[in-house]
PDB file of N, CA and C in Angstrom:
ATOM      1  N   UNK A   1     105.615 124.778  71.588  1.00  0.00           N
ATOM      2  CA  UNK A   1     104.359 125.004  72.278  1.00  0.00           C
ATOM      3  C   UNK A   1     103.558 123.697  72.305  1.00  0.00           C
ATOM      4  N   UNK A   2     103.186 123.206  73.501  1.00  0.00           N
ATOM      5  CA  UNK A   2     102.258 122.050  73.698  1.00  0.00           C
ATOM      6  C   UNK A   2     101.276 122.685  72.968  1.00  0.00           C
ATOM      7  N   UNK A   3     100.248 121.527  72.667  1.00  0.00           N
ATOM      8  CA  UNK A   3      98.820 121.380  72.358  1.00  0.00           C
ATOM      9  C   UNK A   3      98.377 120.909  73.514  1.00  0.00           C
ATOM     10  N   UNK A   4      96.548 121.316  73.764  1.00  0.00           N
ATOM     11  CA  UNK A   4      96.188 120.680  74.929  1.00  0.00           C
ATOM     12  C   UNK A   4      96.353 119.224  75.133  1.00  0.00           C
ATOM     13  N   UNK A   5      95.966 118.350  73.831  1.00  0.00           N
ATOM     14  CA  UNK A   5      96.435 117.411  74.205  1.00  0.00           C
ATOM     15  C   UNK A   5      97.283 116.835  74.809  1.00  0.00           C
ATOM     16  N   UNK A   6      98.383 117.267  74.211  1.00  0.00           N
ATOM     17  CA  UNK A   6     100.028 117.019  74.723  1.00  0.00           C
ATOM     18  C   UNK A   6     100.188 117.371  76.417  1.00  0.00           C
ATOM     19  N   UNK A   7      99.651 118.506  76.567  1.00  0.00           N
ATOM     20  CA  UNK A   7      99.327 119.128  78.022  1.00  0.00           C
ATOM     21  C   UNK A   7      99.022 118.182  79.029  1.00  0.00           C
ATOM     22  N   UNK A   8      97.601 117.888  78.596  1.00  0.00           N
ATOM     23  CA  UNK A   8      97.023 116.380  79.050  1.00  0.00           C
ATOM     24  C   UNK A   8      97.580 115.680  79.538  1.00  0.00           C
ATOM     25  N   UNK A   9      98.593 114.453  78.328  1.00  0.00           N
ATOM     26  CA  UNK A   9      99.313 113.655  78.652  1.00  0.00           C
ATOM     27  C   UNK A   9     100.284 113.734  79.488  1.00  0.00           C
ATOM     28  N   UNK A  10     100.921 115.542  79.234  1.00  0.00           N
ATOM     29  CA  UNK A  10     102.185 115.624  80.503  1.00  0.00           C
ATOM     30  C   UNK A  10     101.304 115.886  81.728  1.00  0.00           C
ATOM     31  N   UNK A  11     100.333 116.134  82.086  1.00  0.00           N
ATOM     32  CA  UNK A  11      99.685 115.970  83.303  1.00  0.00           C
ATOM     33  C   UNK A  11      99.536 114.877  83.892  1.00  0.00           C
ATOM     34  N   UNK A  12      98.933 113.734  83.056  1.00  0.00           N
ATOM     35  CA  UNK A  12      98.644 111.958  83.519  1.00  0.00           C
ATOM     36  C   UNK A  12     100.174 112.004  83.349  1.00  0.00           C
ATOM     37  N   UNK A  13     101.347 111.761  82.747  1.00  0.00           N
ATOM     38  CA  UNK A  13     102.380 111.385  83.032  1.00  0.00           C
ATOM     39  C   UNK A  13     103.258 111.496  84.643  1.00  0.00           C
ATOM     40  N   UNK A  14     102.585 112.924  84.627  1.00  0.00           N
ATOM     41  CA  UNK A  14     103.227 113.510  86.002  1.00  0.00           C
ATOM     42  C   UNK A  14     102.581 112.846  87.157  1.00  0.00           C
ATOM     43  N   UNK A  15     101.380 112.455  87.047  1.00  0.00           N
ATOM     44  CA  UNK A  15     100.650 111.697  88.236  1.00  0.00           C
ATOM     45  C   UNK A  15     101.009 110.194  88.514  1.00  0.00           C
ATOM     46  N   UNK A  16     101.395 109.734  87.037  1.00  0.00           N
ATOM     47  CA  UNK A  16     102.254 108.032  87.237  1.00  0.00           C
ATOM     48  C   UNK A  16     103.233 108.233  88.077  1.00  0.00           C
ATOM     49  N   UNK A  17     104.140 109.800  88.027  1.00  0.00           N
ATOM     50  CA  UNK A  17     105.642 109.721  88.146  1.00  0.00           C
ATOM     51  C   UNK A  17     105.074 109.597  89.819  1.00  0.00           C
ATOM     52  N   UNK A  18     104.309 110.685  89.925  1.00  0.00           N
ATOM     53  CA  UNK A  18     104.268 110.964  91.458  1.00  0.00           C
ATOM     54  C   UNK A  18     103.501 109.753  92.576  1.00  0.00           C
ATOM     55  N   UNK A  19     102.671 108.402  91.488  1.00  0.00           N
ATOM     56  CA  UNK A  19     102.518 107.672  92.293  1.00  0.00           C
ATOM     57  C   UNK A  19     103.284 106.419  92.244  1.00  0.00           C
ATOM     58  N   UNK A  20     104.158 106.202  91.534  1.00  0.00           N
ATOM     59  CA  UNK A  20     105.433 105.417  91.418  1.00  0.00           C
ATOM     60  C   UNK A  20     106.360 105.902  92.503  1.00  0.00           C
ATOM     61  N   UNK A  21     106.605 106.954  93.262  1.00  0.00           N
ATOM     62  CA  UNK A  21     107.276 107.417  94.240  1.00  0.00           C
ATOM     63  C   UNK A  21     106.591 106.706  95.523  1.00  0.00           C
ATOM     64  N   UNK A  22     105.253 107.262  95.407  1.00  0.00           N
ATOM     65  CA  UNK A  22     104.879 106.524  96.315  1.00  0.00           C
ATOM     66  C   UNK A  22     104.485 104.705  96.746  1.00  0.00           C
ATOM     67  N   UNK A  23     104.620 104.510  95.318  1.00  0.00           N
ATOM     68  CA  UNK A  23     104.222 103.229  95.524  1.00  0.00           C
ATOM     69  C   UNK A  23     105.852 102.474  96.172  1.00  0.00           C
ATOM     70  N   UNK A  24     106.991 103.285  95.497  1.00  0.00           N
ATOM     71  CA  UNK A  24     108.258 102.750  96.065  1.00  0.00           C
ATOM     72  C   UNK A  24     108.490 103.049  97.317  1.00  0.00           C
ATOM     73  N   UNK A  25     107.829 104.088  98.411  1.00  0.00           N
ATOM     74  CA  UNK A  25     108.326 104.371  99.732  1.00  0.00           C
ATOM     75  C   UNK A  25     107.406 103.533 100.354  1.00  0.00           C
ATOM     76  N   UNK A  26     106.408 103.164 100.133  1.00  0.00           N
ATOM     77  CA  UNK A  26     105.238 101.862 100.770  1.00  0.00           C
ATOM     78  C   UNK A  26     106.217 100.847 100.709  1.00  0.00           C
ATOM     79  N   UNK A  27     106.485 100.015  99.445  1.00  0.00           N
ATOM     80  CA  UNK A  27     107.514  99.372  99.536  1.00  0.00           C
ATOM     81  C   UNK A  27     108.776  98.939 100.591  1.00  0.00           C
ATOM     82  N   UNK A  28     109.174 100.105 100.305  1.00  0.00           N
ATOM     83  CA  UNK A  28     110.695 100.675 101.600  1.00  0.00           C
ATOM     84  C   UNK A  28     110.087 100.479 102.492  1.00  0.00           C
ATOM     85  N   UNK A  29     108.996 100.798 103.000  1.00  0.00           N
ATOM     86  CA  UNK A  29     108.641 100.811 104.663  1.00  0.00           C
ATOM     87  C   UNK A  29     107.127  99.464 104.793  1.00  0.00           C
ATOM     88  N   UNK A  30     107.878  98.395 103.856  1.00  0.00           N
ATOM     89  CA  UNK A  30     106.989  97.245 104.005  1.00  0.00           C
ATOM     90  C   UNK A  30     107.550  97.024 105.888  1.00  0.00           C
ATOM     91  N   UNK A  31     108.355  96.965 106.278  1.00  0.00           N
ATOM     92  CA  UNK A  31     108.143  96.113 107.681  1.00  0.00           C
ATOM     93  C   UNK A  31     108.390  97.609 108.553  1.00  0.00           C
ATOM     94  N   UNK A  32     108.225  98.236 108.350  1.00  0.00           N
ATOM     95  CA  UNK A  32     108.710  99.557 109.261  1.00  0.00           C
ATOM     96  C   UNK A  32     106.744  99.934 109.792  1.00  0.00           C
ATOM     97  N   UNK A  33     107.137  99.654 111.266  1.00  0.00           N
ATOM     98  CA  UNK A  33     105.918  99.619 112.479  1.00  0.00           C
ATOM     99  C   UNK A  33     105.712 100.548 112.051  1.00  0.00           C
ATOM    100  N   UNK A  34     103.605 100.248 112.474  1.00  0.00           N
ATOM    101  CA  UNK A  34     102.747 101.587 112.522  1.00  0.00           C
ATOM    102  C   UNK A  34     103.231 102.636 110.451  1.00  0.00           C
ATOM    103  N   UNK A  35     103.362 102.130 110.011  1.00  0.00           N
ATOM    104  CA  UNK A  35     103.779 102.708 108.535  1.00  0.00           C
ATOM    105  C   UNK A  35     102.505 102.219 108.026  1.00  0.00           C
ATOM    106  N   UNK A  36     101.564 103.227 107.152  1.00  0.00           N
ATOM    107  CA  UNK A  36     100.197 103.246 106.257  1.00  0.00           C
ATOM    108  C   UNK A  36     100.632 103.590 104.980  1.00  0.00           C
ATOM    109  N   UNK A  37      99.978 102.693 104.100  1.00  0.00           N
ATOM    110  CA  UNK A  37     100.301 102.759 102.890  1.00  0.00           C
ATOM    111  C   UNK A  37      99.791 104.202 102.005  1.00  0.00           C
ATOM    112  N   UNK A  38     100.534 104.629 101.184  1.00  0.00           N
ATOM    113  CA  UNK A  38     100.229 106.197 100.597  1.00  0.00           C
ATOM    114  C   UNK A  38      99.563 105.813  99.313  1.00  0.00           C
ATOM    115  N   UNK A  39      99.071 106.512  98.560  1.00  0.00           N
ATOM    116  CA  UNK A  39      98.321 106.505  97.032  1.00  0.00           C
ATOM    117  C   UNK A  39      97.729 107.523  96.779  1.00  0.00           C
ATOM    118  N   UNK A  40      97.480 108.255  95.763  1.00  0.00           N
ATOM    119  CA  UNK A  40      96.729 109.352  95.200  1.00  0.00           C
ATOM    120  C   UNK A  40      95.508 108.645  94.939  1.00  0.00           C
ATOM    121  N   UNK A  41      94.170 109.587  94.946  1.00  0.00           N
ATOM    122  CA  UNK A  41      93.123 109.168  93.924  1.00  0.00           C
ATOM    123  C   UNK A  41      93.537 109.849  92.538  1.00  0.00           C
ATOM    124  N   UNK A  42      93.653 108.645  91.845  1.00  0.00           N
ATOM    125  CA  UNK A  42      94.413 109.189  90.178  1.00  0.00           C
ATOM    126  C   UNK A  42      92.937 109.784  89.380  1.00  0.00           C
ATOM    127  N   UNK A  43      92.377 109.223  89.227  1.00  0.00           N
ATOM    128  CA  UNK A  43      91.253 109.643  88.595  1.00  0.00           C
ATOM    129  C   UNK A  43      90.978 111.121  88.932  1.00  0.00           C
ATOM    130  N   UNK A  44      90.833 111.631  90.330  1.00  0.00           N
ATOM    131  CA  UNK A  44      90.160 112.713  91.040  1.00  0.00           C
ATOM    132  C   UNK A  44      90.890 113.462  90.545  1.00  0.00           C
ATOM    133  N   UNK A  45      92.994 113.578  90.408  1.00  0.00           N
ATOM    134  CA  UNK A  45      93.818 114.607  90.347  1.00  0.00           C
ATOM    135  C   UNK A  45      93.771 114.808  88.974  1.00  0.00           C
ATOM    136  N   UNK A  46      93.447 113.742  88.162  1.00  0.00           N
ATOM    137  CA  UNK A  46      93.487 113.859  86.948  1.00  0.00           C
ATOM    138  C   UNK A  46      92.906 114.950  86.195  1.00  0.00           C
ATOM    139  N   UNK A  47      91.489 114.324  86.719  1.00  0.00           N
ATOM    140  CA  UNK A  47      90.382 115.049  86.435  1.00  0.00           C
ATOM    141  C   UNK A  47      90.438 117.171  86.791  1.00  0.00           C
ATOM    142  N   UNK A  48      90.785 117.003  87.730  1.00  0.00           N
ATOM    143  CA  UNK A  48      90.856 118.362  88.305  1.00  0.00           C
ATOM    144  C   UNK A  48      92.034 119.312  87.812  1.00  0.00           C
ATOM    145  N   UNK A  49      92.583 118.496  86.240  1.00  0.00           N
ATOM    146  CA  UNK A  49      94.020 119.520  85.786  1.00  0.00           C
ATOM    147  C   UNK A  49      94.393 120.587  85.927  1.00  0.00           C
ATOM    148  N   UNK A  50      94.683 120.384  87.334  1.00  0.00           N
ATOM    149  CA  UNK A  50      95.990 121.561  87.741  1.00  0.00           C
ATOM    150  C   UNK A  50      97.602 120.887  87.534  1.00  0.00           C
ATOM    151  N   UNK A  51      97.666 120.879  86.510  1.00  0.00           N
ATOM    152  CA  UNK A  51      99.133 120.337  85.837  1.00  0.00           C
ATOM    153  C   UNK A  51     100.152 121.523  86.939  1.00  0.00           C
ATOM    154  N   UNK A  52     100.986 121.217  87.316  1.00  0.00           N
ATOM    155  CA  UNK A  52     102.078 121.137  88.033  1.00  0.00           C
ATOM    156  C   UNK A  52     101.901 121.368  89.531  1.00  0.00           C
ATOM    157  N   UNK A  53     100.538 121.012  90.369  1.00  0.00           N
ATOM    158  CA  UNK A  53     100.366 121.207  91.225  1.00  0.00           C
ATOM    159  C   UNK A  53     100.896 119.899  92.225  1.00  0.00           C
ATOM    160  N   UNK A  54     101.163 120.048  93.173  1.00  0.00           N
ATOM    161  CA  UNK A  54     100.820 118.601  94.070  1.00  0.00           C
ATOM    162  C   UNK A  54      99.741 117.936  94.185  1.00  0.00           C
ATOM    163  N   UNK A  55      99.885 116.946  93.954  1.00  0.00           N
ATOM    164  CA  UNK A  55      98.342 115.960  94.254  1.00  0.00           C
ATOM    165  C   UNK A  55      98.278 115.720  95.837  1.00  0.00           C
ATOM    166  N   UNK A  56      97.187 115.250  96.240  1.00  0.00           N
ATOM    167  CA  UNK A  56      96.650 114.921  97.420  1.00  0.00           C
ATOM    168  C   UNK A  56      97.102 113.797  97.758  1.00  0.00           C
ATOM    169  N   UNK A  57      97.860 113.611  98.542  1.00  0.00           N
ATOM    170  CA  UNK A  57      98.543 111.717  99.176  1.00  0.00           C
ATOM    171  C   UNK A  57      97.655 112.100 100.330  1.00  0.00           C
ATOM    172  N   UNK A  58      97.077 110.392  99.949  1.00  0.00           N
ATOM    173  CA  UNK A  58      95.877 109.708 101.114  1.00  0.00           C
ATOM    174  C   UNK A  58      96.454 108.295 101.207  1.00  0.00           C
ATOM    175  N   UNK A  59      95.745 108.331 102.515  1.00  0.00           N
ATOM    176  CA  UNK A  59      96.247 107.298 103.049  1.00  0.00           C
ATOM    177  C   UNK A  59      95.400 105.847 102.047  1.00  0.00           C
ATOM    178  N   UNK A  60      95.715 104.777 101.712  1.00  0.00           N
ATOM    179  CA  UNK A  60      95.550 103.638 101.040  1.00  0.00           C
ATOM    180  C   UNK A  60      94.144 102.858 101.654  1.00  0.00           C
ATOM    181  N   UNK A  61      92.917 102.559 101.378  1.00  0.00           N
ATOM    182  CA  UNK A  61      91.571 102.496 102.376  1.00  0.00           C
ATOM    183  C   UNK A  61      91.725 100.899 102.072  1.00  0.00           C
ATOM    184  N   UNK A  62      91.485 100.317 102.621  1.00  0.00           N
ATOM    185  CA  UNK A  62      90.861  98.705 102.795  1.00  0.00           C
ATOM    186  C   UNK A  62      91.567  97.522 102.946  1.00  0.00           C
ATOM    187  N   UNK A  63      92.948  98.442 103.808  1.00  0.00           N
ATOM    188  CA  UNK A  63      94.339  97.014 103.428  1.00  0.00           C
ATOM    189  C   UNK A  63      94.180  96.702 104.611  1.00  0.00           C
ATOM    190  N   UNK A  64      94.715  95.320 104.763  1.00  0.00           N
ATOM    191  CA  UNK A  64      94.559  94.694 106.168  1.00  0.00           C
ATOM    192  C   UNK A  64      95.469  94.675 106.863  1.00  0.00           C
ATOM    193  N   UNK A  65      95.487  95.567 107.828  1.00  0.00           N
ATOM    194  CA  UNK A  65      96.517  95.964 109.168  1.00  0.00           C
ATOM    195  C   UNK A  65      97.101  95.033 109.811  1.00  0.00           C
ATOM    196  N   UNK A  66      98.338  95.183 110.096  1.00  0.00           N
ATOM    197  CA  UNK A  66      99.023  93.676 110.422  1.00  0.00           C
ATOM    198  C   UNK A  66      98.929  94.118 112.221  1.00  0.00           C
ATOM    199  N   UNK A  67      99.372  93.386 112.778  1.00  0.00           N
ATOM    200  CA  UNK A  67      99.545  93.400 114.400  1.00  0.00           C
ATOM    201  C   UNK A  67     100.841  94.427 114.747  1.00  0.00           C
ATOM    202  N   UNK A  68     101.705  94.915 113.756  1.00  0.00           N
ATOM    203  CA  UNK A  68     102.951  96.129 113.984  1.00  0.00           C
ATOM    204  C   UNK A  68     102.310  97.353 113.702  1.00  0.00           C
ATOM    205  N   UNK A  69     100.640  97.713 112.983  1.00  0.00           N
ATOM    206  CA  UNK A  69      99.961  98.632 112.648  1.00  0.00           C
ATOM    207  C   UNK A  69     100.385  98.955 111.309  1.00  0.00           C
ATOM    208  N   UNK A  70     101.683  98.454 110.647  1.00  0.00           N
ATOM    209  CA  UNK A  70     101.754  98.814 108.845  1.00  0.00           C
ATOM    210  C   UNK A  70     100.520  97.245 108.713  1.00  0.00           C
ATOM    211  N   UNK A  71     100.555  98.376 106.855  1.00  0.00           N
ATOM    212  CA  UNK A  71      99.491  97.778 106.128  1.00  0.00           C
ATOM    213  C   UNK A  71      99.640  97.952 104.923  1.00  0.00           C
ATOM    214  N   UNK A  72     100.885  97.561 104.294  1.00  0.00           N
ATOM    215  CA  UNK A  72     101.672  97.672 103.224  1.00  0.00           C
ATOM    216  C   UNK A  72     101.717  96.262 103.103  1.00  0.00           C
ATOM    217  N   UNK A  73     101.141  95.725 101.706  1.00  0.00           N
ATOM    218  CA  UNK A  73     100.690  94.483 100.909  1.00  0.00           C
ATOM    219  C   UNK A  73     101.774  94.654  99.754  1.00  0.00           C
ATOM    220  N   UNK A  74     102.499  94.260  99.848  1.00  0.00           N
ATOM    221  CA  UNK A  74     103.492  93.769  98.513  1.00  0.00           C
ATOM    222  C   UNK A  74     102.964  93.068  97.360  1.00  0.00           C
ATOM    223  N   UNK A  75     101.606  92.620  97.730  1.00  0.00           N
ATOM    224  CA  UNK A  75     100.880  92.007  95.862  1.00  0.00           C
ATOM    225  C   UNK A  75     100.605  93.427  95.944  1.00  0.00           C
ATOM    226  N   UNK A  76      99.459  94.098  96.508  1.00  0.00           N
ATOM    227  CA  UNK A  76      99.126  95.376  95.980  1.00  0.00           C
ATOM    228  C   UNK A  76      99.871  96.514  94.974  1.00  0.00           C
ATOM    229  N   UNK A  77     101.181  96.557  95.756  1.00  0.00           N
ATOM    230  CA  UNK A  77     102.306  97.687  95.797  1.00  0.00           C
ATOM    231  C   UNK A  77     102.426  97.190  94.072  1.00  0.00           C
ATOM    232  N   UNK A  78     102.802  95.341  93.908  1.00  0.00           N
ATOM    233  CA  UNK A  78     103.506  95.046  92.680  1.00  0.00           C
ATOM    234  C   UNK A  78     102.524  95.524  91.689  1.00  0.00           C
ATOM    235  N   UNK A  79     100.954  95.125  92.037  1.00  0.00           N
ATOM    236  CA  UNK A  79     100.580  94.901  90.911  1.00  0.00           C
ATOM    237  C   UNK A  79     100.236  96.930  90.374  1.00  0.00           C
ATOM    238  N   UNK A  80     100.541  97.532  91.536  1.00  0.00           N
ATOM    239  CA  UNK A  80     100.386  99.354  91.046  1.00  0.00           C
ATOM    240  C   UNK A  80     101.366  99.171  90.217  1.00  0.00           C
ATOM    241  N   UNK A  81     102.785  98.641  90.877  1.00  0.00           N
ATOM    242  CA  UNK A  81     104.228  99.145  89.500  1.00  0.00           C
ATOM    243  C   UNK A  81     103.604  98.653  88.538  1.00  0.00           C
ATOM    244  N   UNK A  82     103.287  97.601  87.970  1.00  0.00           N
ATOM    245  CA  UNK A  82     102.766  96.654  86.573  1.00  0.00           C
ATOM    246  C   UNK A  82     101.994  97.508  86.015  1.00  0.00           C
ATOM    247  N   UNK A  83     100.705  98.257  86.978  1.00  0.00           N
ATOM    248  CA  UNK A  83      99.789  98.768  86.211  1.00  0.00           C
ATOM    249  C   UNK A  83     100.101 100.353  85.905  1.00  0.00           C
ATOM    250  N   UNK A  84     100.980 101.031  86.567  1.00  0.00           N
ATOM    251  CA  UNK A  84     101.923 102.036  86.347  1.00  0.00           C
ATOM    252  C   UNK A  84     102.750 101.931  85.209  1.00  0.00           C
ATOM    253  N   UNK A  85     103.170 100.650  85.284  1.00  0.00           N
ATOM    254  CA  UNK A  85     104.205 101.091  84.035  1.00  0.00           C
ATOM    255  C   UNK A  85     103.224 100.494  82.480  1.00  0.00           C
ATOM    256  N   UNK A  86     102.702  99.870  82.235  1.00  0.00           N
ATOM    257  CA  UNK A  86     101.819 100.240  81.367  1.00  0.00           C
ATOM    258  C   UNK A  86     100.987 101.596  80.772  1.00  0.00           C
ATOM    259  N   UNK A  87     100.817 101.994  82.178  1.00  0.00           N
ATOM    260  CA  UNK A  87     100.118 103.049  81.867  1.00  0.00           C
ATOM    261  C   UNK A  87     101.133 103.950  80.968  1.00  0.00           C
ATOM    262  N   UNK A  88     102.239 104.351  81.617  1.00  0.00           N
ATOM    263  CA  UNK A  88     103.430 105.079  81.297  1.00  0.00           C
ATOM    264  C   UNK A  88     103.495 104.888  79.359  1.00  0.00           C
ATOM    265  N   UNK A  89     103.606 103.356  79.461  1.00  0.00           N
ATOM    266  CA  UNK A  89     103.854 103.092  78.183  1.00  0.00           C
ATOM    267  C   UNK A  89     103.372 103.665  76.953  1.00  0.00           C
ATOM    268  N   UNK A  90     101.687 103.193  77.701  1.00  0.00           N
ATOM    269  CA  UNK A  90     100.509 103.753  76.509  1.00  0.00           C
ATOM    270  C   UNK A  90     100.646 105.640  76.813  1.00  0.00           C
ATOM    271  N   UNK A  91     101.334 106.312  77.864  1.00  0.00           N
ATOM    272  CA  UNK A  91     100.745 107.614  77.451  1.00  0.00           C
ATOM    273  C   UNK A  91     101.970 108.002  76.860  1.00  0.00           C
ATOM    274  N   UNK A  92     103.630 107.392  76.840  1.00  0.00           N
ATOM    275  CA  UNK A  92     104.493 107.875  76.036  1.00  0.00           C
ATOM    276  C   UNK A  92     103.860 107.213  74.392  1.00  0.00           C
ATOM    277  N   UNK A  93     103.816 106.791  74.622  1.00  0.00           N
ATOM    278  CA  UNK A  93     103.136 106.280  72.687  1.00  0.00           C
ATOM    279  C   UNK A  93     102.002 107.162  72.336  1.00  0.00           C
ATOM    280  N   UNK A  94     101.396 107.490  73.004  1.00  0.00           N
ATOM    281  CA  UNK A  94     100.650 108.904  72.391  1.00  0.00           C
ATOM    282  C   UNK A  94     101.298 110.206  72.537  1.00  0.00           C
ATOM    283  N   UNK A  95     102.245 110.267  73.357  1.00  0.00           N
ATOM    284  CA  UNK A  95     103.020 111.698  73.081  1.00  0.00           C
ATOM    285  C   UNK A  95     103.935 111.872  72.578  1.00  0.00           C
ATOM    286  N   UNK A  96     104.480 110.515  72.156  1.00  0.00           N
ATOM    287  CA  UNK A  96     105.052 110.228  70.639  1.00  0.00           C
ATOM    288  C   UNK A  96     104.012 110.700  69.656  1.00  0.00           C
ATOM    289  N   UNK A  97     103.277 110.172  69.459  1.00  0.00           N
ATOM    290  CA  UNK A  97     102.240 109.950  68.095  1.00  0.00           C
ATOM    291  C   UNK A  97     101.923 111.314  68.310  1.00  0.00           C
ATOM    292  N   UNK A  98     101.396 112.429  69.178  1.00  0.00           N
ATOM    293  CA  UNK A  98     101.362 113.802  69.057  1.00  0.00           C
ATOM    294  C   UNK A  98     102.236 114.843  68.997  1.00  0.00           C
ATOM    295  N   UNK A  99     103.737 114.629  69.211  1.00  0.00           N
ATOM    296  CA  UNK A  99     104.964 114.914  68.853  1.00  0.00           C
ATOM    297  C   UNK A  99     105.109 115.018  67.165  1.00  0.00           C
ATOM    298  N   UNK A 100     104.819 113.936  66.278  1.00  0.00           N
ATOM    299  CA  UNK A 100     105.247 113.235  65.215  1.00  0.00           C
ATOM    300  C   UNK A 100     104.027 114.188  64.621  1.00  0.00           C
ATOM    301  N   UNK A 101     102.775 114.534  65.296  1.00  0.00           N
ATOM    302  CA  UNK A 101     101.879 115.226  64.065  1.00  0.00           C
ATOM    303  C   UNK A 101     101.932 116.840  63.977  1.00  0.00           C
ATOM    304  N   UNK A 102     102.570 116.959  65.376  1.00  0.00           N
ATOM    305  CA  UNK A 102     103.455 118.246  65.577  1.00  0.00           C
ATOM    306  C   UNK A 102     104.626 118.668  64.413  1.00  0.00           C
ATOM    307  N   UNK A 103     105.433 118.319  64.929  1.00  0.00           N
ATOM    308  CA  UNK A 103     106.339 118.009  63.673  1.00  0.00           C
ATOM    309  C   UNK A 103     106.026 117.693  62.125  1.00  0.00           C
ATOM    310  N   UNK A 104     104.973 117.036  61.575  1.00  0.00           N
ATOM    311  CA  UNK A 104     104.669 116.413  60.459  1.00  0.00           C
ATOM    312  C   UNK A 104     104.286 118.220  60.269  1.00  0.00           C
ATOM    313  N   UNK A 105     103.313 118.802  61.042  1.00  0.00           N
ATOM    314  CA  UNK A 105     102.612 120.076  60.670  1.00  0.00           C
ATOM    315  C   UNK A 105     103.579 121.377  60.359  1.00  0.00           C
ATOM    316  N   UNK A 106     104.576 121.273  61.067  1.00  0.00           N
ATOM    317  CA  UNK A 106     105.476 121.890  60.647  1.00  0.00           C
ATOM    318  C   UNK A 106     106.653 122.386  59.920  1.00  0.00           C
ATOM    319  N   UNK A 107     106.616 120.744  59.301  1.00  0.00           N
ATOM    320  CA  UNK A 107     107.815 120.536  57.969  1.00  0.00           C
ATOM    321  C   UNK A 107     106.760 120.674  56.931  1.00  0.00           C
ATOM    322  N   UNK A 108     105.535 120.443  57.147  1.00  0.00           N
ATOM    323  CA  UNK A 108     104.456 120.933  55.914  1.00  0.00           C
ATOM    324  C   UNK A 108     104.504 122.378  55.733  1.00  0.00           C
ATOM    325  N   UNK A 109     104.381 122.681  56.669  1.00  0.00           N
ATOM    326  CA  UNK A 109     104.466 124.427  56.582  1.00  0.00           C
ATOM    327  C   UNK A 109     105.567 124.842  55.871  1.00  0.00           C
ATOM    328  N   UNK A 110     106.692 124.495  56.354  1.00  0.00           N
ATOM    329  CA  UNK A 110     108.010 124.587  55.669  1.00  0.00           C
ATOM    330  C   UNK A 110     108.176 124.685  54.345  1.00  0.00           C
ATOM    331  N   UNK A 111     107.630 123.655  53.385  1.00  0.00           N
ATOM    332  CA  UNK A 111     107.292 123.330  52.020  1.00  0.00           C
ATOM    333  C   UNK A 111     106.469 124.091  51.440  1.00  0.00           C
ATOM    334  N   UNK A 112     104.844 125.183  52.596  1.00  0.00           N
ATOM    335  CA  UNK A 112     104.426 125.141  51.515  1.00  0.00           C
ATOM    336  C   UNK A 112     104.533 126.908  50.563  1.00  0.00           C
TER     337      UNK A 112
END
């Protein structure tokens, strides 16, 4: 049984996963005409935990449209993976560390 916490984290986890998808099909369709870059507002879906729902893909606001109509920026795209996979990092190390007090609580029980 999760704890809310744990809940939590598999919620923000699930929103990295789902904007790492998107940040890779922006990618894929860097030169593919008339193609708009995708992104969630992470904060907004976050906030609103409906854990296993779909999030809202919106279109990407303030990128500069090339003359083929895409507007897919490859610094942008990189620096989401970078800041994606950090993120990832720090929320598996806390669902480690809430795993481990899970467990710690339950081999106590065991003993007592």
């Amino acid at each position: 049984m999760l704890t809310p916490i744990s809940r939590n984290i598999e919620h923000y986890m699930d929103l990295l996963a789902q904007r790492q998808k998107l940040v890779a099909s922006n990618i894929a369709n860097l030169d593919t005409p008339g193609y708009r870059a995708k992104d969630l507002d992470f904060q907004f879906e976050y906030m609103s935990l409906q854990p296993g729902a779909t999030p809202n893909v919106i279109e990407a606001e303030g990128l500069t449209v090339r003359n083929d109509g895409n507007n897919v920026s490859l610094d942008r795209e990189a620096r989401l993976l970078a800041e994606n996979a950090l993120r990832f990092n720090v929320a598996s190390n806390l669902m480690r560390g809430e795993l481990r007090t899970i467990r710690k609580a339950i081999d106590e029980g065991r003993s007592a």
